[in-house]
N, C-alpha and C. Protein backbone atom coordinates (compact mmCIF):
# COMPACT_ATOMS: atom_id res chain seq x y z
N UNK A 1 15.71 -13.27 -6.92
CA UNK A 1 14.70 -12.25 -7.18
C UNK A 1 13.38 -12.72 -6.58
N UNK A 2 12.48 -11.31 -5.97
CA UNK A 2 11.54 -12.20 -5.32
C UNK A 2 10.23 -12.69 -6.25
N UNK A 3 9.56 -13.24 -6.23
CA UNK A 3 8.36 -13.56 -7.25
C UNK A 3 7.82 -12.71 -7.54
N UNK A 4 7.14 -11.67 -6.66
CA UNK A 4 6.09 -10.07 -6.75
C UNK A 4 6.88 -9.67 -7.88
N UNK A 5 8.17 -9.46 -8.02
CA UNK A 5 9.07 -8.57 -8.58
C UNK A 5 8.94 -9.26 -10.18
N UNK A 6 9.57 -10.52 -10.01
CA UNK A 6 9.09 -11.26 -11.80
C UNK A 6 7.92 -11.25 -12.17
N UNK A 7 7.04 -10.96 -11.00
CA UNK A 7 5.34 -11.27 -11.75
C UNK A 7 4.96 -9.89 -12.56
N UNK A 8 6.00 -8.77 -11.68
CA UNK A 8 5.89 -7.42 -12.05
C UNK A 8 6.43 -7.37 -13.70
N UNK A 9 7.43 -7.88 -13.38
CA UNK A 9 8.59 -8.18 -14.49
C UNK A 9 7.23 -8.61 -15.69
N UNK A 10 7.58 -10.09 -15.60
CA UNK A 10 6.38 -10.47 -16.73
C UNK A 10 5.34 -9.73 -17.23
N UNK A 11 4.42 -9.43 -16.38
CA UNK A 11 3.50 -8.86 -16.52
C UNK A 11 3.52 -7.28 -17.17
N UNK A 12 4.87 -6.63 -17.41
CA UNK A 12 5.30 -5.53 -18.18
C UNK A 12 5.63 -5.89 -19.46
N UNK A 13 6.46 -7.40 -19.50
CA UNK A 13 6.48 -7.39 -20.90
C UNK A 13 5.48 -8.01 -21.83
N UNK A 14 4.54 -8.57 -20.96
CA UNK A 14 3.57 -8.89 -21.89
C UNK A 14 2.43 -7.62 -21.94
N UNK A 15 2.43 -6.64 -21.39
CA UNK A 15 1.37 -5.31 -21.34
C UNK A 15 2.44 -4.58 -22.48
N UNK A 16 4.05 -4.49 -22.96
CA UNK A 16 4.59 -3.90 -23.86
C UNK A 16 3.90 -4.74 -25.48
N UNK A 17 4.29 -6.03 -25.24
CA UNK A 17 3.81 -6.57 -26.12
C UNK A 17 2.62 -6.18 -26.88
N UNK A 18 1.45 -6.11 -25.86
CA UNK A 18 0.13 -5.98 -25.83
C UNK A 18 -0.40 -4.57 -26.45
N UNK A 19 1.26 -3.84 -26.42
CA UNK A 19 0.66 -2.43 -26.74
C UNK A 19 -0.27 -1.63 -25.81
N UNK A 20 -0.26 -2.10 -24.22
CA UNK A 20 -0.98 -1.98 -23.31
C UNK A 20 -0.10 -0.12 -22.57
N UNK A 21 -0.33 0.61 -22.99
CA UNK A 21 0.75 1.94 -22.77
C UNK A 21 0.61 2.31 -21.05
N UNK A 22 -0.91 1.91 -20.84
CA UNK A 22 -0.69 2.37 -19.24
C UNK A 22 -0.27 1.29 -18.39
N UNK A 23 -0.78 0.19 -18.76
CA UNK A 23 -0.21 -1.12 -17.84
C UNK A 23 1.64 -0.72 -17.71
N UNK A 24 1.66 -0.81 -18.97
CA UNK A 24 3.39 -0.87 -19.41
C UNK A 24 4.04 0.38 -18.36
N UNK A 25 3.70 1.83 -18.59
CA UNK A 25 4.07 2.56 -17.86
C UNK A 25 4.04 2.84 -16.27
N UNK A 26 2.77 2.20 -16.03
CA UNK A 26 2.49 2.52 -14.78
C UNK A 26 3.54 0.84 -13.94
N UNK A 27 3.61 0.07 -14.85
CA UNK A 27 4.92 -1.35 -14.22
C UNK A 27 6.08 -0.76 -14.24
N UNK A 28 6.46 -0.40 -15.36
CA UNK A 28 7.93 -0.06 -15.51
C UNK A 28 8.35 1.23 -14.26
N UNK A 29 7.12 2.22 -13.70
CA UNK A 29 7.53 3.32 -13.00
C UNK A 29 7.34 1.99 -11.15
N UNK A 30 6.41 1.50 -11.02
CA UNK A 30 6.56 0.48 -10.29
C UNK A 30 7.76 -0.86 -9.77
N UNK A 31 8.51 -0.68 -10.93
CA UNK A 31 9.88 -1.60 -11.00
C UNK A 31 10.69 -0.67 -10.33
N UNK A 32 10.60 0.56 -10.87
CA UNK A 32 12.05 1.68 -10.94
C UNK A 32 11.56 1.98 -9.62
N UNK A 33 10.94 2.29 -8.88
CA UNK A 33 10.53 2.20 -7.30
C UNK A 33 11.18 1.06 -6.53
N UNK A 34 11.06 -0.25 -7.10
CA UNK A 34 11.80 -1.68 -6.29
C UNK A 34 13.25 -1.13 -6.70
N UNK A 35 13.44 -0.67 -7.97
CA UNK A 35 14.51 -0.95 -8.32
C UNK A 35 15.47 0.34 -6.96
N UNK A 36 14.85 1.42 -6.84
CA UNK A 36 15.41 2.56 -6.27
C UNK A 36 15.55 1.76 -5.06
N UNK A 37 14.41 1.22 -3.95
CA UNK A 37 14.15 0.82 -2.96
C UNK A 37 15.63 -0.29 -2.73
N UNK A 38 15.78 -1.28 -3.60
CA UNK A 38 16.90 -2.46 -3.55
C UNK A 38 18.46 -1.62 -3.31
N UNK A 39 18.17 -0.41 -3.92
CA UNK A 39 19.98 0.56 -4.24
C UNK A 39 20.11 1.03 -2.63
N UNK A 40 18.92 1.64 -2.03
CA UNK A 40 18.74 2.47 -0.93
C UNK A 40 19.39 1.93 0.43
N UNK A 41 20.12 2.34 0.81
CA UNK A 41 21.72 1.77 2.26
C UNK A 41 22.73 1.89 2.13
N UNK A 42 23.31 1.15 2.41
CA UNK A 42 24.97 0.72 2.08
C UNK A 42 25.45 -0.37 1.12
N UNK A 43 24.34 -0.98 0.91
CA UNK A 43 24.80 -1.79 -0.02
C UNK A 43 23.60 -2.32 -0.77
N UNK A 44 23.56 -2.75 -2.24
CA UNK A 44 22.57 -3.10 -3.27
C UNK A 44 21.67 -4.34 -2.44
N UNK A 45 20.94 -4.84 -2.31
CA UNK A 45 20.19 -5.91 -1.93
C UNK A 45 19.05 -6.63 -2.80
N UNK A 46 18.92 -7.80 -3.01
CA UNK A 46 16.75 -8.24 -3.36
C UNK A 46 16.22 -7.97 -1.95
N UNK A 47 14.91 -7.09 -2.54
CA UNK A 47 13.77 -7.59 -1.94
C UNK A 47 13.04 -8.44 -1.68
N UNK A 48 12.60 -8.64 -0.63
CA UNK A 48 11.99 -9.97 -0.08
C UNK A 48 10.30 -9.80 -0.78
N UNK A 49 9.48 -10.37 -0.59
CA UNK A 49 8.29 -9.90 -0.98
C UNK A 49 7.37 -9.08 -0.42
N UNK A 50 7.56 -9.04 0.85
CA UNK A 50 6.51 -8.17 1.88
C UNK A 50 7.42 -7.31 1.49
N UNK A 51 8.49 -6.53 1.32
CA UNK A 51 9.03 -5.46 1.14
C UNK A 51 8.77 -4.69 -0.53
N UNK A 52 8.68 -5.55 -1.55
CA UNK A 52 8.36 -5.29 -2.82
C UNK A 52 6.55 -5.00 -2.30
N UNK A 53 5.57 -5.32 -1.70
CA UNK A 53 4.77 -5.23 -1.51
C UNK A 53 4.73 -3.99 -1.14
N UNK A 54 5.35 -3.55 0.43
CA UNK A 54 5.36 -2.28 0.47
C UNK A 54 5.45 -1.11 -0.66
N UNK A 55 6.69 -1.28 -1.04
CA UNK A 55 6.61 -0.47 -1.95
C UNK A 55 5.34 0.11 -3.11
N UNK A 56 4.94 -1.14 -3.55
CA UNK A 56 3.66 -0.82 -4.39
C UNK A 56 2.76 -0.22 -3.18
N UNK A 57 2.55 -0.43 -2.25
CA UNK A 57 1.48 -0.23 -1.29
C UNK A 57 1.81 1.00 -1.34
N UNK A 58 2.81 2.06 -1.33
CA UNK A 58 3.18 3.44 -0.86
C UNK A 58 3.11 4.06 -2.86
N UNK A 59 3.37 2.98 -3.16
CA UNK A 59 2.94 4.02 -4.85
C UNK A 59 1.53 3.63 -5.48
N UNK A 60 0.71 2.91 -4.57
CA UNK A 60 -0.50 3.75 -4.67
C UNK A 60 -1.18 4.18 -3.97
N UNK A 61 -1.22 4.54 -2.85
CA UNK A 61 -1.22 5.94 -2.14
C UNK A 61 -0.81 6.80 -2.88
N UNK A 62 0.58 7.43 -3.29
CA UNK A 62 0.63 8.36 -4.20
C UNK A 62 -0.24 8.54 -5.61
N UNK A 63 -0.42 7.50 -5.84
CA UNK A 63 -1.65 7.80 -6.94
C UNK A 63 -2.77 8.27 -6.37
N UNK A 64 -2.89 7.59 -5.19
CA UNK A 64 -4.68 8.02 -4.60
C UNK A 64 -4.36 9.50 -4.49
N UNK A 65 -3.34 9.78 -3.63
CA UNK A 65 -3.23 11.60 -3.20
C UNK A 65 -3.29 12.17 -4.56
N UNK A 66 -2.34 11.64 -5.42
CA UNK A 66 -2.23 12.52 -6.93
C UNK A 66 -3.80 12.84 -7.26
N UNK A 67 -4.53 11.83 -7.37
CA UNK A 67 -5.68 11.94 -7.88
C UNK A 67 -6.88 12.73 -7.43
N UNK A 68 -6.95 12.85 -5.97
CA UNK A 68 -7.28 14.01 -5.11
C UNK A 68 -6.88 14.97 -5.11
N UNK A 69 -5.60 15.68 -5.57
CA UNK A 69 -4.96 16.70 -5.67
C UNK A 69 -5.50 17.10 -7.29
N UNK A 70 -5.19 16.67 -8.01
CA UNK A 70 -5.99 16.89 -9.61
C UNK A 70 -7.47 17.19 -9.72
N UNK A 71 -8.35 16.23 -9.21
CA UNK A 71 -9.73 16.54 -9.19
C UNK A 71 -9.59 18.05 -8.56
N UNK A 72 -9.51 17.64 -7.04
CA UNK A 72 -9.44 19.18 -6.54
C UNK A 72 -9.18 20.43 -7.33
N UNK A 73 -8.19 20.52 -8.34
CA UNK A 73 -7.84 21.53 -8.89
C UNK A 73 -8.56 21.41 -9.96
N UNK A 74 -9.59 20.47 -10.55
CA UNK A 74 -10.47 20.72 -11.87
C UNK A 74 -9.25 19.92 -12.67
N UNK A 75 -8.02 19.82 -12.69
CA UNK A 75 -7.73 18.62 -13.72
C UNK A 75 -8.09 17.21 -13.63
N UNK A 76 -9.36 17.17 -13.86
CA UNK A 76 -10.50 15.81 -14.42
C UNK A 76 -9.23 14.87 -15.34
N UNK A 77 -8.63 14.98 -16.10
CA UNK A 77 -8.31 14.41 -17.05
C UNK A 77 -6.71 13.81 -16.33
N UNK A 78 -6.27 14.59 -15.62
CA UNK A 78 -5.15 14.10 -15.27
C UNK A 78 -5.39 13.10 -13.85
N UNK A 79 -6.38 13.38 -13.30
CA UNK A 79 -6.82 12.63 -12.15
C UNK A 79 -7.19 11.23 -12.55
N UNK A 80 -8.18 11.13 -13.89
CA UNK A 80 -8.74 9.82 -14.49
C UNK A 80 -7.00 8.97 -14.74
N UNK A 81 -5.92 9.51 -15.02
CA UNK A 81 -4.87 9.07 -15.46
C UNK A 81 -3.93 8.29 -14.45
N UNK A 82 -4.52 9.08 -13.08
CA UNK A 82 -3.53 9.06 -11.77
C UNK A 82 -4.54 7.62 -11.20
N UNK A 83 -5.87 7.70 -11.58
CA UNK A 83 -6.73 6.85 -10.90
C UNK A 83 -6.56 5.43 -11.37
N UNK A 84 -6.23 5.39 -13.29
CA UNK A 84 -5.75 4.32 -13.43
C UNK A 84 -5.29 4.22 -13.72
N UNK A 85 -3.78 4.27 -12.80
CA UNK A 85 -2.17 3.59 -12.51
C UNK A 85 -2.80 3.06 -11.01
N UNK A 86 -3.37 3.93 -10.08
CA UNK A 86 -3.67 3.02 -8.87
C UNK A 86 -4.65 2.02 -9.34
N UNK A 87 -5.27 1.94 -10.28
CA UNK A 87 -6.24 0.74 -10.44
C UNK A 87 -5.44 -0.56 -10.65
N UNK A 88 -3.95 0.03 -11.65
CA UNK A 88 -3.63 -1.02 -12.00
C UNK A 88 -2.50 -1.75 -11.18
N UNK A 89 -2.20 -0.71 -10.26
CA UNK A 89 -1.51 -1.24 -8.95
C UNK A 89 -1.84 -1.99 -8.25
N UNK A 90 -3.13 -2.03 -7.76
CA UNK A 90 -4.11 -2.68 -6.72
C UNK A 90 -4.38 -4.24 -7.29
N UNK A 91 -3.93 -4.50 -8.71
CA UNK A 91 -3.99 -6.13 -8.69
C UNK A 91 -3.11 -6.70 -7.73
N UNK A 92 -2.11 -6.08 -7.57
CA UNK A 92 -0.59 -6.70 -6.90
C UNK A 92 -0.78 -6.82 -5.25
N UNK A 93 -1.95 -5.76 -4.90
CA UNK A 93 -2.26 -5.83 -3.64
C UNK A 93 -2.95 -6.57 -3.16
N UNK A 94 -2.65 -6.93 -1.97
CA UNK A 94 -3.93 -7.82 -1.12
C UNK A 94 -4.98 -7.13 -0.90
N UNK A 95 -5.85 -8.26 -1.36
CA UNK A 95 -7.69 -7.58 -1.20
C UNK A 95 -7.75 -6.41 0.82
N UNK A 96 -7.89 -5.28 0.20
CA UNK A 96 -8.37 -4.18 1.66
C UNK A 96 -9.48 -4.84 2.54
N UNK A 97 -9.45 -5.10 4.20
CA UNK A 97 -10.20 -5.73 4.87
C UNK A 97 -11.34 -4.35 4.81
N UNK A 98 -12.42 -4.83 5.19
CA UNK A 98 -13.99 -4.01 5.22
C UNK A 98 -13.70 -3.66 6.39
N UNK A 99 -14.60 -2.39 7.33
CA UNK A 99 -14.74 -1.66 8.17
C UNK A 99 -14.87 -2.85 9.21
N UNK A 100 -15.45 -3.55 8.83
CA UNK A 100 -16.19 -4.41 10.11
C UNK A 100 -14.74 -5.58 10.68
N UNK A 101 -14.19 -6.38 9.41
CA UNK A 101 -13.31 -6.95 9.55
C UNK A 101 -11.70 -6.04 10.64
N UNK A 102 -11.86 -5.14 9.73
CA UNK A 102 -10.38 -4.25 10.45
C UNK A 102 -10.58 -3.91 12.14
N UNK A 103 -12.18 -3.46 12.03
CA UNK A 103 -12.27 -3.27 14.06
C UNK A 103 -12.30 -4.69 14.14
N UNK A 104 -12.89 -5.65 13.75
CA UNK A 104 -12.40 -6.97 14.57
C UNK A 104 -10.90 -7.62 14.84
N UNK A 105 -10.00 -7.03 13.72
CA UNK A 105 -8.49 -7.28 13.74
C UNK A 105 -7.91 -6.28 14.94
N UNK A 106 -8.54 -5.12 15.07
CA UNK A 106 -8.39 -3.85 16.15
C UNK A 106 -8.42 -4.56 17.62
N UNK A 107 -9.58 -5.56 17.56
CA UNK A 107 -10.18 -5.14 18.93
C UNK A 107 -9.14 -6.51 19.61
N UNK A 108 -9.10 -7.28 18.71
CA UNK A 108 -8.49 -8.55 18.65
C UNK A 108 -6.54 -8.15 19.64
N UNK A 109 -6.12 -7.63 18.91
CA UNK A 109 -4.78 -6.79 18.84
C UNK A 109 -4.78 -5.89 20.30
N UNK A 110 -5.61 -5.31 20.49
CA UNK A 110 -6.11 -4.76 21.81
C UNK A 110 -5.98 -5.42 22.87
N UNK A 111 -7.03 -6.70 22.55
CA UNK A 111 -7.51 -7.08 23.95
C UNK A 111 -6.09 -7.86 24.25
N UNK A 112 -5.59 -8.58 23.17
CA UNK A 112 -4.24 -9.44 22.96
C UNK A 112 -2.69 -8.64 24.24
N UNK A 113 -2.76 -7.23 23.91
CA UNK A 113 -1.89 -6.52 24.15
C UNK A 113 -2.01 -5.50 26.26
N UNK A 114 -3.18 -5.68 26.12
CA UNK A 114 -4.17 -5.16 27.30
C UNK A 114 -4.25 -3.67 27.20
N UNK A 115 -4.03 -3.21 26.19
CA UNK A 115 -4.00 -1.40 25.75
C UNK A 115 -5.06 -1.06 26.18
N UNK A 116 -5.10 0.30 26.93
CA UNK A 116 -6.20 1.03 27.29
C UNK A 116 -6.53 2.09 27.08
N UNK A 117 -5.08 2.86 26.89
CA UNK A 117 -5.23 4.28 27.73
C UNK A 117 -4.43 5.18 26.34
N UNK A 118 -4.58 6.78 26.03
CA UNK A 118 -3.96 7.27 25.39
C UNK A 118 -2.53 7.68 25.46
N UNK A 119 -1.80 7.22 26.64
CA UNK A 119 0.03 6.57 26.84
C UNK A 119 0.27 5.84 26.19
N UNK A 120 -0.89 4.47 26.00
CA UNK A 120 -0.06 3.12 25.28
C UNK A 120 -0.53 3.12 23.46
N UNK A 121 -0.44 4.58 23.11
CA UNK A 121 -1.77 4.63 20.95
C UNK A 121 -0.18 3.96 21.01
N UNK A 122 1.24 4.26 20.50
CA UNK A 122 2.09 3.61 20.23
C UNK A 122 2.25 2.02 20.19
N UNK A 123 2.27 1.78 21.26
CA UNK A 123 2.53 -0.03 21.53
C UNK A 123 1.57 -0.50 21.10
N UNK A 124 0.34 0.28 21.30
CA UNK A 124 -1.45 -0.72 20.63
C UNK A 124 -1.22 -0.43 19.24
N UNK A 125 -0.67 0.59 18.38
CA UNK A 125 -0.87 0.72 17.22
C UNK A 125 0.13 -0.27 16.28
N UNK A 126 1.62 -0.03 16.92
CA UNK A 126 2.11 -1.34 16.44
C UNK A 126 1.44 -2.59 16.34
N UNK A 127 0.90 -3.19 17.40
CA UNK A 127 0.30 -4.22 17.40
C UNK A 127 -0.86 -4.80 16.81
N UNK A 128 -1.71 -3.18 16.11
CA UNK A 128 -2.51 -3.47 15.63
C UNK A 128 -2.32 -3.76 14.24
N UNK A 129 -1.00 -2.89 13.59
CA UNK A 129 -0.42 -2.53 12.40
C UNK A 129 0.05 -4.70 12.02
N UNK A 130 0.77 -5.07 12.97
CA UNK A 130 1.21 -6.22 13.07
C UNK A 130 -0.19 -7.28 12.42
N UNK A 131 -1.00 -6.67 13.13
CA UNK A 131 -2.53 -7.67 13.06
C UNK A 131 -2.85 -7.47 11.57
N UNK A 132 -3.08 -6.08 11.32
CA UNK A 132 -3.61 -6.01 10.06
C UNK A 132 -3.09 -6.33 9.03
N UNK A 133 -1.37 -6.40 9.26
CA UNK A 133 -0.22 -6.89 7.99
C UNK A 133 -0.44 -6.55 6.68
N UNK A 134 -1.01 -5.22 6.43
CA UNK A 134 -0.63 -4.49 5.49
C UNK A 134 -2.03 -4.92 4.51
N UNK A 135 -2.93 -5.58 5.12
CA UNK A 135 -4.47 -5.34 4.11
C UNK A 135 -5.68 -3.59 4.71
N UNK A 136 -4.49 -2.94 5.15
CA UNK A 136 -5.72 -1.64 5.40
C UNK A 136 -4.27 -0.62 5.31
N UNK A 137 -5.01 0.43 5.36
CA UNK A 137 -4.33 1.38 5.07
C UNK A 137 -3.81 2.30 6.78
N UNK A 138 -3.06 2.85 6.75
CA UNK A 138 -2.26 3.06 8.21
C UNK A 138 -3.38 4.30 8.76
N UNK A 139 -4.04 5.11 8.02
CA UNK A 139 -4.88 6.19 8.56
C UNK A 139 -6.08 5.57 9.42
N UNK A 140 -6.57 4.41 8.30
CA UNK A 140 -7.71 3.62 9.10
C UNK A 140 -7.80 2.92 10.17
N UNK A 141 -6.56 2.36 9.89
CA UNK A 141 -5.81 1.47 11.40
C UNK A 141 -5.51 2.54 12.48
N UNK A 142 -5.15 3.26 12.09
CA UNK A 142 -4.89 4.56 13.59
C UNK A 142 -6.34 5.22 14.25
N UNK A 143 -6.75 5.34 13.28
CA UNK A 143 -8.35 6.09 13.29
C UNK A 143 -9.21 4.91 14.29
N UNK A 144 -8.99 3.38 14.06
CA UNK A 144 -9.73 2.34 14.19
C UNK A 144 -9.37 2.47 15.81
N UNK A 145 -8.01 2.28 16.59
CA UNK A 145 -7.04 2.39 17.10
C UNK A 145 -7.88 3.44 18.34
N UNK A 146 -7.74 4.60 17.54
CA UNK A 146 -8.09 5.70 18.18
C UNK A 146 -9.70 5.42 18.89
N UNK A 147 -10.64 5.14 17.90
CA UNK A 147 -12.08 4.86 18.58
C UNK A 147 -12.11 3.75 19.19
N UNK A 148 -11.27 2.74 19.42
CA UNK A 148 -11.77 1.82 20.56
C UNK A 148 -10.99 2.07 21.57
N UNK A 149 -9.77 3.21 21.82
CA UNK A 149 -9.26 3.30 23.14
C UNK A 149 -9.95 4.35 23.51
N UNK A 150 -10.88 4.85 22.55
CA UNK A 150 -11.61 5.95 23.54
C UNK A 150 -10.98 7.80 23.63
N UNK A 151 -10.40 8.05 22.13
CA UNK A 151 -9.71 8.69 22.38
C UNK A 151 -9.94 10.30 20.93
């Protein structure tokens, strides 16, 4: 089992213990995500840790959208709810690089690759995606991507 996954583990049963109802819920719906993710192929597997990572990384995004989608519609109350399950997701995540850091991982990845032109957003974006290894979010990295090839 990978560590992310027991730390997840632990860290649910001591938030049950704790009487902690959103920690508890918002882990246990976070497990059942690894847990779905491990079933998903041809055959049962563990997750490695960058892959248990992913996963949390893509369920909170869905909290962020949930929570934008709620405000938007005036449910205030269900948005505050959606906002913290992603709050409490984001311990598990690696600290998000700043604007300034991510174009320097951009430009880095760029110059590395010799990307120029709007033929090569694919091959530069992989490469940039590679650079950033999952501390930014894929819109920013494309967006980042996009303004230094000029495009």
């Amino acid at each position: 089992m990978s560590t992310l996954k027991d730390r997840l583990t632990a860290d649910m049963r001591a938030a049950l213990k704790a009487r902690d109802e959103l920690t508890t819920s918002t882990l246990r719906m976070a497990l059942a995500a690894v847990g779905t993710a491990e079933v998903s192929g041809k055959a049962k597997r563990e997750l490695t840790d960058d892959e248990v990572l992913a996963v949390l990384t893509k369920e909170a995004k869905k909290r962020r959208e949930a929570a934008t989608a709620f405000s938007d519609a005036g449910r205030a109350e269900q948005a505050a709810k959606e906002t913290a399950e992603g709050d409490v997701l984001e311990r598990y995540l690696p600290k998000q690089l700043s604007d300034s850091e991510l174009a320097e991982l951009v430009s880095g990845a760029l110059a590395a690759g010799g990307f120029t032109g709007k033929a090569q957003m694919g091959p530069a974006m992989k490469a940039a995606q590679a650079a950033v290894a999952g501390r930014a979010e894929g819109g920013r990295v494309a967006a980042e991507v996009r303004r230094q090839l000029g495009l």
